[in-house]
Each structure stands twice: as structure tokens, then as C-alpha cells.
C-alpha atoms as a PDB file:
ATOM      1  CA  UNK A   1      13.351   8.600 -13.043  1.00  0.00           C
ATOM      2  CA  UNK A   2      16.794   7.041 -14.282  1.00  0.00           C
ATOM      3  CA  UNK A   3      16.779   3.641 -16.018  1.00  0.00           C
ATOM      4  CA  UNK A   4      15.627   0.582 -13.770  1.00  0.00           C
ATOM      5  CA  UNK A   5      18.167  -1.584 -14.213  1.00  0.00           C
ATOM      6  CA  UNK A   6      17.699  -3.728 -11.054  1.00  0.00           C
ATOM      7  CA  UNK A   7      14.718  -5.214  -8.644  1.00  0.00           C
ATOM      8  CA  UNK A   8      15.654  -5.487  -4.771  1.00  0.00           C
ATOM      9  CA  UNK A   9      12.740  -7.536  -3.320  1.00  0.00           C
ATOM     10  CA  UNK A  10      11.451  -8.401  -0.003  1.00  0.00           C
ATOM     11  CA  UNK A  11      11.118 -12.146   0.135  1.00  0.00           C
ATOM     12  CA  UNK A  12       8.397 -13.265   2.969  1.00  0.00           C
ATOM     13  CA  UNK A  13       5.188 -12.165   1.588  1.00  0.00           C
ATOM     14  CA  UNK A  14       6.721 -10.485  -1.174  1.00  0.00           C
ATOM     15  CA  UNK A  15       7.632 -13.435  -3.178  1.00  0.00           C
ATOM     16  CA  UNK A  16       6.860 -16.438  -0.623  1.00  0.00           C
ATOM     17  CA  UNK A  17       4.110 -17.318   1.286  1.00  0.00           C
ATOM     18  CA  UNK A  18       5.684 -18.219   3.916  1.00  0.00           C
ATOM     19  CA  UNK A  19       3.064 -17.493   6.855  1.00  0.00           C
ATOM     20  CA  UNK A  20       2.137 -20.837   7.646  1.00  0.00           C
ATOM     21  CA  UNK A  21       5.727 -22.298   8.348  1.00  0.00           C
ATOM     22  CA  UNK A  22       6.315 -19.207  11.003  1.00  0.00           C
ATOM     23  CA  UNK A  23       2.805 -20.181  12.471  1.00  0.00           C
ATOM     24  CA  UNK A  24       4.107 -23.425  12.592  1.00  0.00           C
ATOM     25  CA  UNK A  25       7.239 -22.848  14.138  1.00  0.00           C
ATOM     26  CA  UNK A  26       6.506 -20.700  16.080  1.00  0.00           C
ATOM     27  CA  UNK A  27       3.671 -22.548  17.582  1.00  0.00           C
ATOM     28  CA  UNK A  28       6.246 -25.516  18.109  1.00  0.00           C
ATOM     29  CA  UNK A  29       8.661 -23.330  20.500  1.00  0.00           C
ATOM     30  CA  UNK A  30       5.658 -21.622  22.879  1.00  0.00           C
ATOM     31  CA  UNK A  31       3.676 -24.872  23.328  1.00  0.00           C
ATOM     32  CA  UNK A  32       7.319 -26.748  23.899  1.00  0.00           C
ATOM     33  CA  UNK A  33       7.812 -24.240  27.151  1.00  0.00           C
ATOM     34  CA  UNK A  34       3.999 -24.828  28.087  1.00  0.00           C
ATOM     35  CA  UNK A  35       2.328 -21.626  26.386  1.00  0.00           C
ATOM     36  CA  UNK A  36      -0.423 -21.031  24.187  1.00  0.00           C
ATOM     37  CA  UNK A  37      -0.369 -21.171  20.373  1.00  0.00           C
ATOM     38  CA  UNK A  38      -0.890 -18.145  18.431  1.00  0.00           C
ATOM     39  CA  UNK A  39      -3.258 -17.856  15.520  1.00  0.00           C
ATOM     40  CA  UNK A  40      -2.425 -17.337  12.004  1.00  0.00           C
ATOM     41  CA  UNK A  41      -3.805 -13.806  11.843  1.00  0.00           C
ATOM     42  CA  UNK A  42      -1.936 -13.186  14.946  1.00  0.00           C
ATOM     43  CA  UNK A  43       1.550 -14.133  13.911  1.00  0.00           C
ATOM     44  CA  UNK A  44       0.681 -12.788  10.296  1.00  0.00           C
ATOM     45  CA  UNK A  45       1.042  -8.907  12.392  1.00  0.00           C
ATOM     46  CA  UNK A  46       3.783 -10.571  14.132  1.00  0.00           C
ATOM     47  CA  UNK A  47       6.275 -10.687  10.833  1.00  0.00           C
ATOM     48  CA  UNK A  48       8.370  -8.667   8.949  1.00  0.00           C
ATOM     49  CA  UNK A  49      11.010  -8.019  11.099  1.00  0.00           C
ATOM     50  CA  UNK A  50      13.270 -11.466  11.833  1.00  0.00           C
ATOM     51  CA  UNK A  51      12.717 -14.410  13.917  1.00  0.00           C
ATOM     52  CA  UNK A  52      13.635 -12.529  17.163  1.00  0.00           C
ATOM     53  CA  UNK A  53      10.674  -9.475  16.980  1.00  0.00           C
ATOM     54  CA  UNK A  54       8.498 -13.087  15.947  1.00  0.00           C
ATOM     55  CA  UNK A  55       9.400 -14.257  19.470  1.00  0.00           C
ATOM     56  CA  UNK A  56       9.230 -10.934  20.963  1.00  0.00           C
ATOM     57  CA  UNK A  57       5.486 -10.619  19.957  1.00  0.00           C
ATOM     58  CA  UNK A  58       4.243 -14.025  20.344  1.00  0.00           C
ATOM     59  CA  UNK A  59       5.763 -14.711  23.844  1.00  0.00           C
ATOM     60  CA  UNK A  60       3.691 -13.339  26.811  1.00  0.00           C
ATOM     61  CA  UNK A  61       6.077 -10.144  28.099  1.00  0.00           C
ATOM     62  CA  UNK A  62       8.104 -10.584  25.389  1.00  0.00           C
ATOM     63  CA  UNK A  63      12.060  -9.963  25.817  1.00  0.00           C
ATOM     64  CA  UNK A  64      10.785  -9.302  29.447  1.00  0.00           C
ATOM     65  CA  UNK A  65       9.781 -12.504  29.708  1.00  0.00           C
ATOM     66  CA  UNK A  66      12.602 -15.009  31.425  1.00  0.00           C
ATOM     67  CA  UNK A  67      11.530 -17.808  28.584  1.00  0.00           C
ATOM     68  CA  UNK A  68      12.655 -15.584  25.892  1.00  0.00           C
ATOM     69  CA  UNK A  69      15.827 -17.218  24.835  1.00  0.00           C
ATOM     70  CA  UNK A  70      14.730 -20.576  25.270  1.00  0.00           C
ATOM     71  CA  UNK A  71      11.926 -19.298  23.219  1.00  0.00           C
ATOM     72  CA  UNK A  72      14.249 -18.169  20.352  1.00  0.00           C
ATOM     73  CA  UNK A  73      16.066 -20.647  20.368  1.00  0.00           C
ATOM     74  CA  UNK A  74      13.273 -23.078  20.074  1.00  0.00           C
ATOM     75  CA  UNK A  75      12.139 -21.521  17.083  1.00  0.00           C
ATOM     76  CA  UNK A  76      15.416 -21.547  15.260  1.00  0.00           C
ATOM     77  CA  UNK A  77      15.658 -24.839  15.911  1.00  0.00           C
ATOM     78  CA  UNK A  78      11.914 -25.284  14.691  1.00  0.00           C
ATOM     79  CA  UNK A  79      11.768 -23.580  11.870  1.00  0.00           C
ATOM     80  CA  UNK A  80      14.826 -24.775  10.425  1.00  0.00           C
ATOM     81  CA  UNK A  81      13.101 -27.817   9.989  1.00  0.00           C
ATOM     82  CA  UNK A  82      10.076 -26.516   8.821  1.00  0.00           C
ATOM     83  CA  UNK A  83      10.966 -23.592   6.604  1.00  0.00           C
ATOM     84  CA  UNK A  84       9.834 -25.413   3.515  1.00  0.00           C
ATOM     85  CA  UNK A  85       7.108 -27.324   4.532  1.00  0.00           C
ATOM     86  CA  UNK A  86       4.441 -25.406   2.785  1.00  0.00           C
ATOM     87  CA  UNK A  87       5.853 -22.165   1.973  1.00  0.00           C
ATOM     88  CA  UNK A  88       5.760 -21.860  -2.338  1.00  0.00           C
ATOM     89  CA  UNK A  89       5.765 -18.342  -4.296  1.00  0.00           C
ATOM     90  CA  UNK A  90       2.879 -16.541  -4.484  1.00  0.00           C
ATOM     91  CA  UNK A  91       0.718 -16.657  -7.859  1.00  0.00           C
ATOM     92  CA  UNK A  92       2.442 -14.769 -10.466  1.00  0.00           C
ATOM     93  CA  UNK A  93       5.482 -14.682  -9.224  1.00  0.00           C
ATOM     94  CA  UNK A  94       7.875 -17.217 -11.222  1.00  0.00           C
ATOM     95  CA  UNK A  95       6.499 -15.528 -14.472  1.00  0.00           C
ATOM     96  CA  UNK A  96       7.335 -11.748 -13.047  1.00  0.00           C
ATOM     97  CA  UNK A  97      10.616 -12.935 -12.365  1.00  0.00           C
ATOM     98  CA  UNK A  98      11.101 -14.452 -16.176  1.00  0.00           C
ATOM     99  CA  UNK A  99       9.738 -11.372 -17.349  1.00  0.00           C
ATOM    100  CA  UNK A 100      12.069  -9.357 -15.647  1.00  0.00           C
ATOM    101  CA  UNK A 101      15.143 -11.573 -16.698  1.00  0.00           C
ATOM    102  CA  UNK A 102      14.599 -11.617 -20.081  1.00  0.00           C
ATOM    103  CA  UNK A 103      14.347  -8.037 -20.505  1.00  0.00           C
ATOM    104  CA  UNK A 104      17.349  -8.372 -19.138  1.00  0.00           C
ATOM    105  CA  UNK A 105      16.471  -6.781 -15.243  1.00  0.00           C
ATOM    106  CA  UNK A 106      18.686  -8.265 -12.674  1.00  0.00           C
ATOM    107  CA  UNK A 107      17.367  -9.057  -9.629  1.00  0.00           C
ATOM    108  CA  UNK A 108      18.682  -9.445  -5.722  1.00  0.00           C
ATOM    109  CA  UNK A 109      16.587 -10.572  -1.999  1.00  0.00           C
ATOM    110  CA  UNK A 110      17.080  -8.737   1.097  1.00  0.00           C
ATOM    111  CA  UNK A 111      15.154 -10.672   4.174  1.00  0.00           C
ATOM    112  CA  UNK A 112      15.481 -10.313   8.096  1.00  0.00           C
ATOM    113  CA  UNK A 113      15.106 -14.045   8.070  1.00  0.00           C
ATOM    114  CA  UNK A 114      18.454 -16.299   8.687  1.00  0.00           C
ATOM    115  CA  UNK A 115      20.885 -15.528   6.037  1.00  0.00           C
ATOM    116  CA  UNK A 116      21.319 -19.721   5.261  1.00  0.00           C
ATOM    117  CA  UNK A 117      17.407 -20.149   5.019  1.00  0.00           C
ATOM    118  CA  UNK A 118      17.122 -17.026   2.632  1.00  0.00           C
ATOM    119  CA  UNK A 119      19.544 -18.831  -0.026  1.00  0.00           C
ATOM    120  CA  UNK A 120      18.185 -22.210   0.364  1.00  0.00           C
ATOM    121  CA  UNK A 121      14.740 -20.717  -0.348  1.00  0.00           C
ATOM    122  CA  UNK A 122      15.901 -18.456  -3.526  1.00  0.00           C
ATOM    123  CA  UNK A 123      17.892 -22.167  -4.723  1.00  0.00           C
ATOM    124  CA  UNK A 124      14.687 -23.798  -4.614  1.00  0.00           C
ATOM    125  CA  UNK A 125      11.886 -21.999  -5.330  1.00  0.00           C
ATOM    126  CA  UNK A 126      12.937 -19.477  -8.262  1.00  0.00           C
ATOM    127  CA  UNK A 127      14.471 -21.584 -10.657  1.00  0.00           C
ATOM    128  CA  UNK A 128      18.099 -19.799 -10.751  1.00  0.00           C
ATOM    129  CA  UNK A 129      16.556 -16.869 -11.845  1.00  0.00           C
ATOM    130  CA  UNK A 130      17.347 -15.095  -8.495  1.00  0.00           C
ATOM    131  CA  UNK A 131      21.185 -16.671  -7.208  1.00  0.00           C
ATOM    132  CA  UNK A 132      21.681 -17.750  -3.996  1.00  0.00           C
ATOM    133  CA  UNK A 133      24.543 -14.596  -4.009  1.00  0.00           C
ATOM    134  CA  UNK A 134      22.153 -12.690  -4.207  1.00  0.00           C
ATOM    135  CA  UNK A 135      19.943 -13.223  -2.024  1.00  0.00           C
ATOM    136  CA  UNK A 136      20.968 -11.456   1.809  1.00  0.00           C
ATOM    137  CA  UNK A 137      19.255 -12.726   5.075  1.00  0.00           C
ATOM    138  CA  UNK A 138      20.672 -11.853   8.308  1.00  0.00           C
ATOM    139  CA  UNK A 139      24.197 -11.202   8.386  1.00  0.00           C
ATOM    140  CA  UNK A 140      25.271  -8.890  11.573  1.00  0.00           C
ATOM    141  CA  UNK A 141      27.240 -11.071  12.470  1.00  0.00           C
ATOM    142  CA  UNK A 142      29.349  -9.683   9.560  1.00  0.00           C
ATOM    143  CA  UNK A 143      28.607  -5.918  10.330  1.00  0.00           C
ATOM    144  CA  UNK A 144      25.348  -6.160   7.873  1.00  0.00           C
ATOM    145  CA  UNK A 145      22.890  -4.398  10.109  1.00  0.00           C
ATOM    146  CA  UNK A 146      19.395  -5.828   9.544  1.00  0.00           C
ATOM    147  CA  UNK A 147      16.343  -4.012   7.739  1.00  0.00           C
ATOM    148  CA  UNK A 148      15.258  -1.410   7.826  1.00  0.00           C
ATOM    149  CA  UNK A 149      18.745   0.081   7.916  1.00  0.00           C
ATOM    150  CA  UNK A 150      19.917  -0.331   4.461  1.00  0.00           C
ATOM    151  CA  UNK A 151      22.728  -2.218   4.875  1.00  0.00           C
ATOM    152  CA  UNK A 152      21.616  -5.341   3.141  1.00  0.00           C
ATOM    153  CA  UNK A 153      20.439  -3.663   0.007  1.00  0.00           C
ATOM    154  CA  UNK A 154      23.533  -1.841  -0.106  1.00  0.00           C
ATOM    155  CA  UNK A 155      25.507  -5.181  -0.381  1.00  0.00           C
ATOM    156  CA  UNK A 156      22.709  -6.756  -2.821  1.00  0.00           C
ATOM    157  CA  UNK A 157      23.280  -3.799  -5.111  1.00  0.00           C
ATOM    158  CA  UNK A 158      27.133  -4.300  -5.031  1.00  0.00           C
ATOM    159  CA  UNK A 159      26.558  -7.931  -5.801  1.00  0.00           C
ATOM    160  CA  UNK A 160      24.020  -6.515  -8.806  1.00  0.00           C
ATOM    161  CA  UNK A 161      26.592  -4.217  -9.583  1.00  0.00           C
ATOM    162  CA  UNK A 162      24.218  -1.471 -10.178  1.00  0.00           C
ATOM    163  CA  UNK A 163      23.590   2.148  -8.400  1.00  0.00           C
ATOM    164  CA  UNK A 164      20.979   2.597  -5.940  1.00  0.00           C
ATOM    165  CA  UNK A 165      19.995   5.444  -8.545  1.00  0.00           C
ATOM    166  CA  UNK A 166      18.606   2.741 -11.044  1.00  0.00           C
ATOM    167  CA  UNK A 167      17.145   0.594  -8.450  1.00  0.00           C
ATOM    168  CA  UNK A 168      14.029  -0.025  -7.073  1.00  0.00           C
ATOM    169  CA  UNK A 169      12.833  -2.059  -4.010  1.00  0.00           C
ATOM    170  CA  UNK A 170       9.483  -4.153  -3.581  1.00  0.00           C
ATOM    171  CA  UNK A 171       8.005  -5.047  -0.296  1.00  0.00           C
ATOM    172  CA  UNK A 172       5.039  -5.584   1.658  1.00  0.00           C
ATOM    173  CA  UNK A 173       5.324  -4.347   5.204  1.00  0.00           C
ATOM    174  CA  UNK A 174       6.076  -0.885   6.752  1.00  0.00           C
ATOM    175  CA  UNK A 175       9.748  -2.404   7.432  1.00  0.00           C
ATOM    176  CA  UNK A 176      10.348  -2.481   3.468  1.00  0.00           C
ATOM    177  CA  UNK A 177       8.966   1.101   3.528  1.00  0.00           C
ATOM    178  CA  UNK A 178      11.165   2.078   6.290  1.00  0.00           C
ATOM    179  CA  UNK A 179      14.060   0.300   4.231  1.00  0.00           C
ATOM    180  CA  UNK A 180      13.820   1.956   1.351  1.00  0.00           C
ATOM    181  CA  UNK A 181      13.632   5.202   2.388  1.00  0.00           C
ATOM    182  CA  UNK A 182      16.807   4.405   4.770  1.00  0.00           C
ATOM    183  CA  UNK A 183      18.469   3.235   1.171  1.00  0.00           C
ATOM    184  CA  UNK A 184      16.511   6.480  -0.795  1.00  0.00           C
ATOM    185  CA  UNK A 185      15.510   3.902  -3.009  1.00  0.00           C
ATOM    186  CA  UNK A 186      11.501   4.093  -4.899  1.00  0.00           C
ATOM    187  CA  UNK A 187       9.776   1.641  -2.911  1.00  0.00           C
ATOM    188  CA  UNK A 188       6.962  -0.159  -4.620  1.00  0.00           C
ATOM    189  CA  UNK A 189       4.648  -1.780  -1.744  1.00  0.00           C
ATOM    190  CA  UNK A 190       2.497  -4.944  -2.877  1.00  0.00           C
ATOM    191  CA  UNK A 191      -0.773  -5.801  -1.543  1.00  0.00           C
ATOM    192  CA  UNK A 192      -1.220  -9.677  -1.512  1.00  0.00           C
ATOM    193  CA  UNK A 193       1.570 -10.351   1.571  1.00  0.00           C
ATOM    194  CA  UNK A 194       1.312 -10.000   5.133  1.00  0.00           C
ATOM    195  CA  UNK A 195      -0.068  -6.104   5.391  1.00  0.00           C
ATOM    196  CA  UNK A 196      -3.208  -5.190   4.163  1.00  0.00           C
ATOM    197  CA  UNK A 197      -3.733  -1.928   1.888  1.00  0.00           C
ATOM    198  CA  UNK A 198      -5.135   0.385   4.235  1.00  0.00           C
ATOM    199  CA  UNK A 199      -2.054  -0.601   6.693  1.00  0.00           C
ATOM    200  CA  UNK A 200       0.620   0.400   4.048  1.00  0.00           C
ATOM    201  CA  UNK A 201      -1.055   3.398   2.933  1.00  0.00           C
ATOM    202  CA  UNK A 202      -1.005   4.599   6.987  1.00  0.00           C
ATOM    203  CA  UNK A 203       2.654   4.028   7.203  1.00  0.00           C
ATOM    204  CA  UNK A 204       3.446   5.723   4.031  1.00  0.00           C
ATOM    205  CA  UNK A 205       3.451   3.921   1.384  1.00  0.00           C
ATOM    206  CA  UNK A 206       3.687   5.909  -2.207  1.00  0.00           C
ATOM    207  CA  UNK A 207       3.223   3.369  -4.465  1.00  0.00           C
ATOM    208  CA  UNK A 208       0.812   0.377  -4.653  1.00  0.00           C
ATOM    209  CA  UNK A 209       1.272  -2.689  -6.409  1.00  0.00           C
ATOM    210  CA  UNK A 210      -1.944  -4.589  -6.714  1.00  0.00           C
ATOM    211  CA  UNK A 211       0.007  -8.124  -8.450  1.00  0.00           C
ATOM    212  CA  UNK A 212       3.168  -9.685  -9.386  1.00  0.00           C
ATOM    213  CA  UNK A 213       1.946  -8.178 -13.426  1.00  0.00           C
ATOM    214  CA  UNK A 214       1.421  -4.635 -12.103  1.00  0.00           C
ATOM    215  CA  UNK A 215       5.252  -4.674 -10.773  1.00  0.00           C
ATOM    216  CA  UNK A 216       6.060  -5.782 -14.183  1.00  0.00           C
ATOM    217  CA  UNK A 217       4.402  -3.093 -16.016  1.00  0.00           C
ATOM    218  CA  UNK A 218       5.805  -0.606 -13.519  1.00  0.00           C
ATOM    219  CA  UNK A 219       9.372  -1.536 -14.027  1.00  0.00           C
ATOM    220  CA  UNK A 220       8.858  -2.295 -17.676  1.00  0.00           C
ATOM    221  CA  UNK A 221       7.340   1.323 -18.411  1.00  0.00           C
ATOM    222  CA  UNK A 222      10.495   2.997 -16.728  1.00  0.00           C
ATOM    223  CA  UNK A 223      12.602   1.188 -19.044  1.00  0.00           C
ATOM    224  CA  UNK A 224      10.640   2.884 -22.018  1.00  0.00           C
END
């Protein structure tokens, strides 16, 4: 394998637990139209893929339904209010990210989430050891298709000025999977996020990472 020189990571339920904000949130925008809340093991099945798929799977009928863009929009509106209510990094996190700075690893986000709310997170929960720069939410707007095409980690990358050959991505859900593979990028799939093992492993997941310390052996060891 060449040299890692970079780390492209997921950031809900990679890096953040962020489940109980979308619960939240999204709880706010069905009961505000008059529909039932969802549970949290509900909506945890219900991420991974933006705001909109949320919506989509929460709402009764989904896009079918004629609530469905009040219903977005609701949540938006929602969860930009409550996107840092009690989100925080996962444990281990903060010291696999100093690890991998000062062996000198850069490192990049790519999320499905709104492109504003993925910087403001990386500002203040990682300590500047992940830049705002680099960190990539939603941007089609600008021709940036959202994951899992690979457009996102293609523009992380340029902003890490590195090669996808001396790359790798982490993750937690089949859409990182799917992402990586779309980028033909080694995709290392962690356990403690939103997707259990056995779920991973079913949609094809190579590589297993058990904790924040097992990524940092992993990418560590390739460096050797």
C-alpha cells in the first residue's frame, strides 16, 4: 500500500455523536405538522445520507407525502438551532486526531450534512486540528455532488493536497463504503457510530475498526 499521508473521515458517527440532535430535530419538524415522533433507534437507521433522506424516512410516505417540503424545511430550520446541543466527539477521538497530527498526517471531513453546519462543528469541537477548509458538507449547489459519489473527497484531497493513492477514508455507514469505493480509496469502517458490525460487514465492508486507537495503529503501521 503507498504511504498514508492523509485521513478523509466521515463526521456523524464517525467523529460526532451527533444522533440525539437529528432525533431532536427531527422530532421538532413532524410533531410541528401534527405527526408522530420517531424514536432514537429509529432515526439512528434513518442517517447517513443528508437531512433530506432524514425526512424522507421519518415522514409517513415520504417524498410522496404532500408535507414533505414543509417537513424539510422544518428541520433545517430546527436543527440549525439545535446542531450543537448535545452532539460532542466520541471517546477517543480528540487524542486520534493529535496522534495523527503530530506524526504529521493531515486530515480533511466529508459529510452529507449542510456544508455551514459541517465547518462550524470541525471549528468547535476539534481544536483546529481539522480546519474549517477542510471540512466539506453539502455543496451541489456548487456542482459538488453529495456522497456517495466522490465528489467531496475529491475536493478535500485537493484542499489536503495529497493523491487519492496515499489516502484513506473512515466511516461508519454503508454510504462511506459506497463512497470510497466511488473514490477507489481503502475504506476503514468503524464500529461505535450509527451501523452496527454485522450491518457493515453485509454491505461490504473490508476493514473493521473496533476504536478511535485501532484507526491509529492502522494508519500508523502503513507509515512504517
Amino acid at each position: 500500500m503507498d504511504k498514508i499521508k492523509s485521513v478523509v473521515f466521515d463526521l456523524d458517527g464517525t467523529l460526532l455523536d451527533t444522533l440525539e440532535d437529528l432525533k431532536d430535530s427531527c422530532n421538532n419538524a413532524l410533531t410541528s405538522l401534527g405527526y408522530a415522533e420517531r424514536t432514537l433507534e429509529e432515526v439512528r437507521t434513518f442517517v447517513g445520507n443528508g437531512l433530506a433522506v432524514l425526512m424522507e424516512k421519518a415522514l409517513p410516505n415520504g417524498r410522496s407525502n404532500p408535507d414533505f417540503d414543509k417537513a424539510l424545511a422544518a428541520l433545517k430550520s430546527f436543527y440549525a438551532k439545535n446542531w450543537q446541543n448535545k452532539t460532542r466527539p466520541y471517546d477517543g477521538i480528540l487524542s486520534l486526531l493529535k496522534e495523527l497530527s503530530n506524526n504529521g498526517i493531515k486530515m480533511g471531513i466529508v459529510s452529507n450534512k449542510p456544508d455551514e453546519q459541517v465547518k462550524e462543528l470541525a471549528a468547535l469541537h476539534f481544536q483546529g486540528l481539522i480546519l474549517p477548509k477542510n471540512a466539506i458538507g453539502e455543496r451541489e449547489s456548487e456542482g459538488i455532488r453529495r456522497k456517495p459519489y466522490p465528489d467531496s473527497v475529491f475536493a478535500v484531497l485537493k484542499e489536503l493536497d495529497t493523491d487519492v493513492k496515499n489516502a484513506v477514508y473512515v466511516g461508519d455507514s454503508e454510504v462511506d463504503i459506497a463512497t470510497a469505493k466511488a473514490a477507489n480509496m481503502t475504506c476503514l469502517s468503524v464500529t461505535w457510530g450509527f451501523r452496527p458490525k454485522d450491518f457493515l460487514e453485509k454491505a461490504g465492508a473490508c476493514i473493521l475498526m473496533d476504536s478511535p486507537e485501532s484507526v491509529l495503529k492502522y494508519v500508523l503501521n502503513d507509515l512504517s
